[in-house]
C-alpha atoms as a PDB file:
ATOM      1  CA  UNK A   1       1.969  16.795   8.411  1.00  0.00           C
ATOM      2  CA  UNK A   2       3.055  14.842  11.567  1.00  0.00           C
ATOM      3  CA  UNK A   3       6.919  15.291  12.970  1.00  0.00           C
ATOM      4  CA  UNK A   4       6.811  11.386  11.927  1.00  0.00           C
ATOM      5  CA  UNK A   5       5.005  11.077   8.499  1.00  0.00           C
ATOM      6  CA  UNK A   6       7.687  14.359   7.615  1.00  0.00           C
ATOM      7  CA  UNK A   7      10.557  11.910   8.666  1.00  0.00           C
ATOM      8  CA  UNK A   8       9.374   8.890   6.358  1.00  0.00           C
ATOM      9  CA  UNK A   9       8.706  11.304   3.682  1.00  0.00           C
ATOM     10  CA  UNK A  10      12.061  12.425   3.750  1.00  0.00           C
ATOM     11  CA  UNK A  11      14.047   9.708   4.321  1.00  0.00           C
ATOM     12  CA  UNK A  12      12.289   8.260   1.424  1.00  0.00           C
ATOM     13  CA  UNK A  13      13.489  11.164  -1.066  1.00  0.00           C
ATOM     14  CA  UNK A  14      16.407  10.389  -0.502  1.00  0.00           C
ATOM     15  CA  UNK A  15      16.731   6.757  -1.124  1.00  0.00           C
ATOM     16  CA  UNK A  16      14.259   6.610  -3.802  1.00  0.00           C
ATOM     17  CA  UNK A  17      16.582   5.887  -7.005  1.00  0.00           C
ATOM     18  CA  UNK A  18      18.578   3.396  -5.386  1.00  0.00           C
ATOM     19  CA  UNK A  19      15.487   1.763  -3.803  1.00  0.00           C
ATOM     20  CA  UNK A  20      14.314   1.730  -7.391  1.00  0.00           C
ATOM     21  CA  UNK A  21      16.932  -0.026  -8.578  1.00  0.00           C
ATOM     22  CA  UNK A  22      17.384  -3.040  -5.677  1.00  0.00           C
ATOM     23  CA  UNK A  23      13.417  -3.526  -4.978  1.00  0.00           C
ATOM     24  CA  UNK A  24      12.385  -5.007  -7.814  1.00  0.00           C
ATOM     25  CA  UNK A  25      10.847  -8.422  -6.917  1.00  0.00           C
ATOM     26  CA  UNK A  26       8.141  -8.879  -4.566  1.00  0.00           C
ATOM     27  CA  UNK A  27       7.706 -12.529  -2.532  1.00  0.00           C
ATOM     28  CA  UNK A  28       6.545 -15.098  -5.229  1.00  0.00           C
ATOM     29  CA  UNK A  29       2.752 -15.086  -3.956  1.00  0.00           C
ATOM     30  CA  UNK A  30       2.098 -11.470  -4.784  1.00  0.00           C
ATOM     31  CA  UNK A  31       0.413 -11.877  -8.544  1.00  0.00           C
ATOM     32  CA  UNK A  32      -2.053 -13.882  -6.788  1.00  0.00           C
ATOM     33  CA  UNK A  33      -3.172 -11.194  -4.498  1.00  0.00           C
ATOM     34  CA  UNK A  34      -3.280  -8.618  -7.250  1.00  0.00           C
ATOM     35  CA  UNK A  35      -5.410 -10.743  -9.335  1.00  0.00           C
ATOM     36  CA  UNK A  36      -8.144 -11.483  -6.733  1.00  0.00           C
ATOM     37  CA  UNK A  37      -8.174  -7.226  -5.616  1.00  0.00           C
ATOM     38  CA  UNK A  38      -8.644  -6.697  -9.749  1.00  0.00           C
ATOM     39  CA  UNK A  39     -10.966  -9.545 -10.239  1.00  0.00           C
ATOM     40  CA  UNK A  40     -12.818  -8.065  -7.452  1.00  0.00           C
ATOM     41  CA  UNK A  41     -12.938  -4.623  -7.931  1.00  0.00           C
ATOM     42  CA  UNK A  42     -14.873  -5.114 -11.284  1.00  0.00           C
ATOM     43  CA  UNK A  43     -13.830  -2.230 -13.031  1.00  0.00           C
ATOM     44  CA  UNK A  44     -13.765  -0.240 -10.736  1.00  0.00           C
ATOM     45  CA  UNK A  45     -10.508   2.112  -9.887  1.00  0.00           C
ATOM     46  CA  UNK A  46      -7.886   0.628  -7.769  1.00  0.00           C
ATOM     47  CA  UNK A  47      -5.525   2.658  -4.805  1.00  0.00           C
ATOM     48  CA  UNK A  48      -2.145   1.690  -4.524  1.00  0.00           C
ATOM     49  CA  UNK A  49      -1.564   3.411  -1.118  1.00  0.00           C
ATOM     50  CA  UNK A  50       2.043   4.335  -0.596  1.00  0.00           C
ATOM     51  CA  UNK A  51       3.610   2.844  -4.274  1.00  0.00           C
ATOM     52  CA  UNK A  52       6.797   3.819  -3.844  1.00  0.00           C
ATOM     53  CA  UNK A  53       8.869   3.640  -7.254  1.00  0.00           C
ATOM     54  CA  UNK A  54       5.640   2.170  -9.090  1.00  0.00           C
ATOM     55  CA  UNK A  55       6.773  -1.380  -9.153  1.00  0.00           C
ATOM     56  CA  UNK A  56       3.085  -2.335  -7.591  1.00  0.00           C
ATOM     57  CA  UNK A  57       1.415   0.105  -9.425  1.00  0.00           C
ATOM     58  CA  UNK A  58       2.353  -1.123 -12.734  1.00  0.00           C
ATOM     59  CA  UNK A  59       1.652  -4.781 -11.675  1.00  0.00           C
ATOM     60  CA  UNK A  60      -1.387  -4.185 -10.927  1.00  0.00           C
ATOM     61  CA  UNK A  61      -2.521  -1.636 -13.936  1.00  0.00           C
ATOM     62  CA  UNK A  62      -0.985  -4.794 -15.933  1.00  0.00           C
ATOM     63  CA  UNK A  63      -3.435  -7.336 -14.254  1.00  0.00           C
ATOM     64  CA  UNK A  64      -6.432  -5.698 -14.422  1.00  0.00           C
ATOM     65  CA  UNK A  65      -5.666  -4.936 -18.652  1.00  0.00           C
ATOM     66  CA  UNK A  66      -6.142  -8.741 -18.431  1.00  0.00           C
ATOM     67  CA  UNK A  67      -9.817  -8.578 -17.742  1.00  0.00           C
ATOM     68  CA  UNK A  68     -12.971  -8.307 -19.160  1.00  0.00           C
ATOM     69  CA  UNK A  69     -13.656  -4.804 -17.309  1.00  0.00           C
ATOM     70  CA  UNK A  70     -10.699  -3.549 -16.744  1.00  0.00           C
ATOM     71  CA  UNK A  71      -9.697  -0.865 -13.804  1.00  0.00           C
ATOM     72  CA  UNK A  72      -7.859   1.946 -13.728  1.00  0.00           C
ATOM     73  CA  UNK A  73      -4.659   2.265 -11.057  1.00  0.00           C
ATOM     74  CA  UNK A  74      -3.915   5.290  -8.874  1.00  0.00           C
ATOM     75  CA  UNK A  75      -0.772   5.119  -7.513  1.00  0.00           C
ATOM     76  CA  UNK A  76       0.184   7.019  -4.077  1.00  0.00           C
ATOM     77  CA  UNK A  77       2.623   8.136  -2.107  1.00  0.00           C
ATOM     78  CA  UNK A  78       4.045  10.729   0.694  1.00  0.00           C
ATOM     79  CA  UNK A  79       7.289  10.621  -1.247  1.00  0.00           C
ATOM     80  CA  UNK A  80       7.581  13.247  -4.030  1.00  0.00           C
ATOM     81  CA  UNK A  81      10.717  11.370  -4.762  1.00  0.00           C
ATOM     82  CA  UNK A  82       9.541   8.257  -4.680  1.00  0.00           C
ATOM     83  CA  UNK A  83       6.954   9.683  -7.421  1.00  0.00           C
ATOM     84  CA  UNK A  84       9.529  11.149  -9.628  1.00  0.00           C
ATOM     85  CA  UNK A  85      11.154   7.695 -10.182  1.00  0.00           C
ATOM     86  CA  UNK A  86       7.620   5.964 -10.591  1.00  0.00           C
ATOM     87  CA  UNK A  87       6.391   8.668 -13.657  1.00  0.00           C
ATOM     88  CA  UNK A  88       9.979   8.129 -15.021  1.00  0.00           C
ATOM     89  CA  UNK A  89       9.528   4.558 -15.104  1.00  0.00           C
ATOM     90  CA  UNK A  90       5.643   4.212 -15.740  1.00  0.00           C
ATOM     91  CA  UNK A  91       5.380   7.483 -17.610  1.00  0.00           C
ATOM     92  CA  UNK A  92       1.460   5.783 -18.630  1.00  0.00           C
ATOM     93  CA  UNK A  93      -0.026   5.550 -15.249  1.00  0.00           C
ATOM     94  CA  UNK A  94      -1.274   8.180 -12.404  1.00  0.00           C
ATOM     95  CA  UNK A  95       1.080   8.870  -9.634  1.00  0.00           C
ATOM     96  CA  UNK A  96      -0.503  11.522  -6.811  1.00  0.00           C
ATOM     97  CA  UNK A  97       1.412  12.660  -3.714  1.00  0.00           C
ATOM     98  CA  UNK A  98      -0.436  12.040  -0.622  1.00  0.00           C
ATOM     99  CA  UNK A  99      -0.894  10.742   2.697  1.00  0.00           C
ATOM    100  CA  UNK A 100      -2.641   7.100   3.521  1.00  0.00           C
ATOM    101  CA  UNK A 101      -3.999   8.881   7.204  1.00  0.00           C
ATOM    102  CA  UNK A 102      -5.583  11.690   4.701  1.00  0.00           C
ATOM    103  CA  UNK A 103      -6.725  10.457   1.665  1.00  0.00           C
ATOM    104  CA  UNK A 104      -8.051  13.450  -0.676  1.00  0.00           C
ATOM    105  CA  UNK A 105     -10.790  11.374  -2.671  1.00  0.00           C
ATOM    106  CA  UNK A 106     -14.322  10.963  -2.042  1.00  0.00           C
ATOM    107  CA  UNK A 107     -15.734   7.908  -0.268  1.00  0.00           C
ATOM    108  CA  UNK A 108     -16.707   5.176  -2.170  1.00  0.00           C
ATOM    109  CA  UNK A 109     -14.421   5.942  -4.697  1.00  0.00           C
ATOM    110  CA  UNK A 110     -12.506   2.093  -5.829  1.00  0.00           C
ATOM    111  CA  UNK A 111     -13.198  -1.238  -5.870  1.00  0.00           C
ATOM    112  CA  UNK A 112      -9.625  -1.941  -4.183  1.00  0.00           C
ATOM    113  CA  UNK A 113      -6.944  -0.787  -2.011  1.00  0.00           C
ATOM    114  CA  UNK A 114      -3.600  -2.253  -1.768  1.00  0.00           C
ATOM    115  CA  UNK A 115      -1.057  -1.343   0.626  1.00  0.00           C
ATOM    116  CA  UNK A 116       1.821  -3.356  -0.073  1.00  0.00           C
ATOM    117  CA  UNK A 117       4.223  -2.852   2.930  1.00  0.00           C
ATOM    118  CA  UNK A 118       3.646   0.481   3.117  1.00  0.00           C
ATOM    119  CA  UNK A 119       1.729   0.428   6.833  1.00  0.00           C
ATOM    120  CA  UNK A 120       5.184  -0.714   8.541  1.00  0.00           C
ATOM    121  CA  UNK A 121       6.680   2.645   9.057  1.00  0.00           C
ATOM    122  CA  UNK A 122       2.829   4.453  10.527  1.00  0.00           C
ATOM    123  CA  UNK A 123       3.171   4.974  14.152  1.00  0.00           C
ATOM    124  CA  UNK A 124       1.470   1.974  15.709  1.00  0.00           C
ATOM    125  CA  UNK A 125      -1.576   4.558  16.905  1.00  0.00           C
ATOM    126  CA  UNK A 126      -1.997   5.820  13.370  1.00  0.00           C
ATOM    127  CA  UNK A 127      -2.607   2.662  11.213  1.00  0.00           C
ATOM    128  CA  UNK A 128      -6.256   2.753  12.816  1.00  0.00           C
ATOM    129  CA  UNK A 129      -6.503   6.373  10.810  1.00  0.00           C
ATOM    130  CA  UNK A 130      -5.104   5.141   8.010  1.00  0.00           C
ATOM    131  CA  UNK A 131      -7.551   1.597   8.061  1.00  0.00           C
ATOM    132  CA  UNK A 132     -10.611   4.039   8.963  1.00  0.00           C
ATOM    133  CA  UNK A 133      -9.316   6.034   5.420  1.00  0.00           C
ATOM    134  CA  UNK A 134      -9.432   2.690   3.597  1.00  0.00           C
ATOM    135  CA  UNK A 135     -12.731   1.865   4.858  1.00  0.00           C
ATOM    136  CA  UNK A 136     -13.999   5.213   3.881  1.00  0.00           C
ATOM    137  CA  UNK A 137     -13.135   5.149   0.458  1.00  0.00           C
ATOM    138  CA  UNK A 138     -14.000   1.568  -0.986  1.00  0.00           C
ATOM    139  CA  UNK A 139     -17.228   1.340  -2.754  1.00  0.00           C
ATOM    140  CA  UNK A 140     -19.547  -1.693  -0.678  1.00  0.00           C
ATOM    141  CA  UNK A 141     -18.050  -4.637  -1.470  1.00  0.00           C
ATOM    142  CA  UNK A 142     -14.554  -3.368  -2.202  1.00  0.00           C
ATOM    143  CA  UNK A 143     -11.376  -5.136  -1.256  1.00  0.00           C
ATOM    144  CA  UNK A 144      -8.379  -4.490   1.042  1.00  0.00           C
ATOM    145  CA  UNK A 145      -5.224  -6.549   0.294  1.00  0.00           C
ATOM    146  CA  UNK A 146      -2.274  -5.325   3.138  1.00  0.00           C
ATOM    147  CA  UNK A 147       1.120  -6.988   3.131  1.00  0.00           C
ATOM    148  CA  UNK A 148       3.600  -6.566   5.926  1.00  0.00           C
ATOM    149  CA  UNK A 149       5.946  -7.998   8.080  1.00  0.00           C
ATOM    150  CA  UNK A 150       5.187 -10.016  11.061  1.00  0.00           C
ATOM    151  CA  UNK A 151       6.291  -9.950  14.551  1.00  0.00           C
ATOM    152  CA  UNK A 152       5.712  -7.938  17.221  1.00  0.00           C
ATOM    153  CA  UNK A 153       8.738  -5.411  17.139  1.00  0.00           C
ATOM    154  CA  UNK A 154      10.258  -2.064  16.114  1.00  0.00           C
ATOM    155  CA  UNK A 155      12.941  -1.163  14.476  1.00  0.00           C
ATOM    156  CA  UNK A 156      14.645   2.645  14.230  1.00  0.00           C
ATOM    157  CA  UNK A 157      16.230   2.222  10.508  1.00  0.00           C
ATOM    158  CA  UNK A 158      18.988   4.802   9.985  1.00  0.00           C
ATOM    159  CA  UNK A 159      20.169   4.049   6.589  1.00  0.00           C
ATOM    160  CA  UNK A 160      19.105   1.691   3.697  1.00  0.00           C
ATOM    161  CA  UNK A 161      19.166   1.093   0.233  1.00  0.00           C
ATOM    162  CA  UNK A 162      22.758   1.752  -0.566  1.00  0.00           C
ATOM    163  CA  UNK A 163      23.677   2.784   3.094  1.00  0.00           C
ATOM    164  CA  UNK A 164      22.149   6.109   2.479  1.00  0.00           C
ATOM    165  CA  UNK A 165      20.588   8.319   5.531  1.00  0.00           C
ATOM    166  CA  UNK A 166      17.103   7.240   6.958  1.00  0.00           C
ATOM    167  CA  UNK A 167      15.469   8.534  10.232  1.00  0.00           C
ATOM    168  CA  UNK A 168      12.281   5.466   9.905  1.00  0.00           C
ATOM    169  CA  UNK A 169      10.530   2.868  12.410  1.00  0.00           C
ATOM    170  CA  UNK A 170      10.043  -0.438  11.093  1.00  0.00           C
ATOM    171  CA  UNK A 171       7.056  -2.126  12.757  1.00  0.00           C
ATOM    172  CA  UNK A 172       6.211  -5.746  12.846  1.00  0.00           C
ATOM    173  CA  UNK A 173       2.511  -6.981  13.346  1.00  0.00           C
ATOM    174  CA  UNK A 174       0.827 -10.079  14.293  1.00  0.00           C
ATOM    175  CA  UNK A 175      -1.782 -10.999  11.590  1.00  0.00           C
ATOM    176  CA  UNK A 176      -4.179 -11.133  14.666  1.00  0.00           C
ATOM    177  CA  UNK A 177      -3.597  -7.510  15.703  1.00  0.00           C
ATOM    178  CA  UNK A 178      -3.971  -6.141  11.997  1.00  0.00           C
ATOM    179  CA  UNK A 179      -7.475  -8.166  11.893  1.00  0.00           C
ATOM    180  CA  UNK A 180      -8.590  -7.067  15.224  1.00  0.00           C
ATOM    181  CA  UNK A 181      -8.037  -2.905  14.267  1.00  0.00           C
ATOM    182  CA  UNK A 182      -9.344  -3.947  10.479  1.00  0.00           C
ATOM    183  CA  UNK A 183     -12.480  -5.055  11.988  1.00  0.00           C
ATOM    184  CA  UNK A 184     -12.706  -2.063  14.358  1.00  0.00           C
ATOM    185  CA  UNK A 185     -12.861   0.062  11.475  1.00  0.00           C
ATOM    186  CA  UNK A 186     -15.639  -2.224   9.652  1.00  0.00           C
ATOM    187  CA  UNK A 187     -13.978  -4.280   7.484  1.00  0.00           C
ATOM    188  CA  UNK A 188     -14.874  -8.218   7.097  1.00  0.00           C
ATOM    189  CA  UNK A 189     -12.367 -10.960   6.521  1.00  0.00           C
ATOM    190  CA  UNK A 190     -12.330 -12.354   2.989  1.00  0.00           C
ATOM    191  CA  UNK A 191     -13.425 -15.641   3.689  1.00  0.00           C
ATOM    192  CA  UNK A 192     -11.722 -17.107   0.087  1.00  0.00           C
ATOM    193  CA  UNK A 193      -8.445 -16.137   0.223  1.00  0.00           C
ATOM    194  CA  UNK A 194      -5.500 -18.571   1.780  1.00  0.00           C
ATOM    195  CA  UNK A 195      -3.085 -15.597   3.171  1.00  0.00           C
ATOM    196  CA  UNK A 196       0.372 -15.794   3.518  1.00  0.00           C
ATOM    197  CA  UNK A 197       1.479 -14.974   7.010  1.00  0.00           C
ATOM    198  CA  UNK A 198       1.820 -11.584   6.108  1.00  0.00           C
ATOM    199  CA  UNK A 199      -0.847 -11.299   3.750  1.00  0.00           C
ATOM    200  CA  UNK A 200      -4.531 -10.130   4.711  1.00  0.00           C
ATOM    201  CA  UNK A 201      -7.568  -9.801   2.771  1.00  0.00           C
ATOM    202  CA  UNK A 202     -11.005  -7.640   3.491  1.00  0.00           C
ATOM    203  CA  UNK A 203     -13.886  -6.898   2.373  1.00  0.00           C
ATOM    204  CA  UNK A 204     -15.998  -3.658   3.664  1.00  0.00           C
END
């Protein structure tokens, strides 16, 4: 593991209960987003790439029960802490430590990925690895739904979440420079969706 994905990993055992317990909204648009990456997945399993407490996770495993074929959620993380909280809370659904730059399942393997701000703190030069994972392991046809936050700069965050010790960069991107590198690794625009600022859709 890389000097930085050990730093994000740690700073995010530590602040993982109290992150818990003051994240627990997303931005109003979110459901929407979920819906279309179940809808389109078809049954098919769905990634939650770096879940945190579970909050997305569960959303989503929730959605997709909605629907005529119904997929199943893997939630992921680098965080074992950040996993402890999530089986506490969602003691029903599949939580696996891991790494988005490394993902340990076969290719083709869902119908979705969702990374729900979890791209922000990957060094600028390894969100390409971690798109070219993404690619990798949808099944033709499969969706990627990425939120983040936009701008163009970076952030050292040294504490958070009840002003408890970080070491993490926070960086911003322009929905143009996401799309360019998310093309570079072979992914398509999804023509139907009306994004958000910091909401993209593909399709591989």
């Amino acid at each position: 593991m890389t000097e930085a994905l050990e730093r994000i990993r740690e700073s995010y055992n530590t602040v993982a209960v109290s992150y818990a317990e003051r994240v627990v909204d997303g931005p109003e648009w979110e459901i929407e987003g979920f819906d279309l990456v179940a809808e389109q997945a078809a049954g098919r399993p769905i990634l939650d790439a770096g879940c945190g407490p579970g909050r997305t996770t569960a959303i989503l495993a929730a959605r997709t029960a909605l629907l005529t074929e119904p997929s199943p959620v893997i939630g992921l993380d680098l965080s074992p802490g950040m996993l402890a909280v999530a089986r506490r809370d969602h003691p029903e659904l599949d939580f696996r430590v891991g790494s988005m730059t490394a993902l340990e399942f076969p290719d083709e393997s869902f119908g979705g990925v969702v990374s729900w701000w979890s791209i922000i703190h990957l060094p600028r030069d390894v969100v390409p690895q971690a798109l070219a994972e993404f690619h990798r392991v949808l099944a033709p046809g499969g969706v990627l739904l990425m939120g983040f936050h936009v701008g163009e700069e970076s952030n050292h965050k040294t504490s958070g979440y009840g002003d408890l010790p970080m070491d993490i960069w926070v960086h911003r991107w322009l929905p143009e420079q996401l799309t360019e590198l998310a093309v570079a690794a072979g992914f398509t625009p999804y023509q139907d969706a009306e994004n958000p600022e910091d909401r993209l859709v593909f399709r591989k």
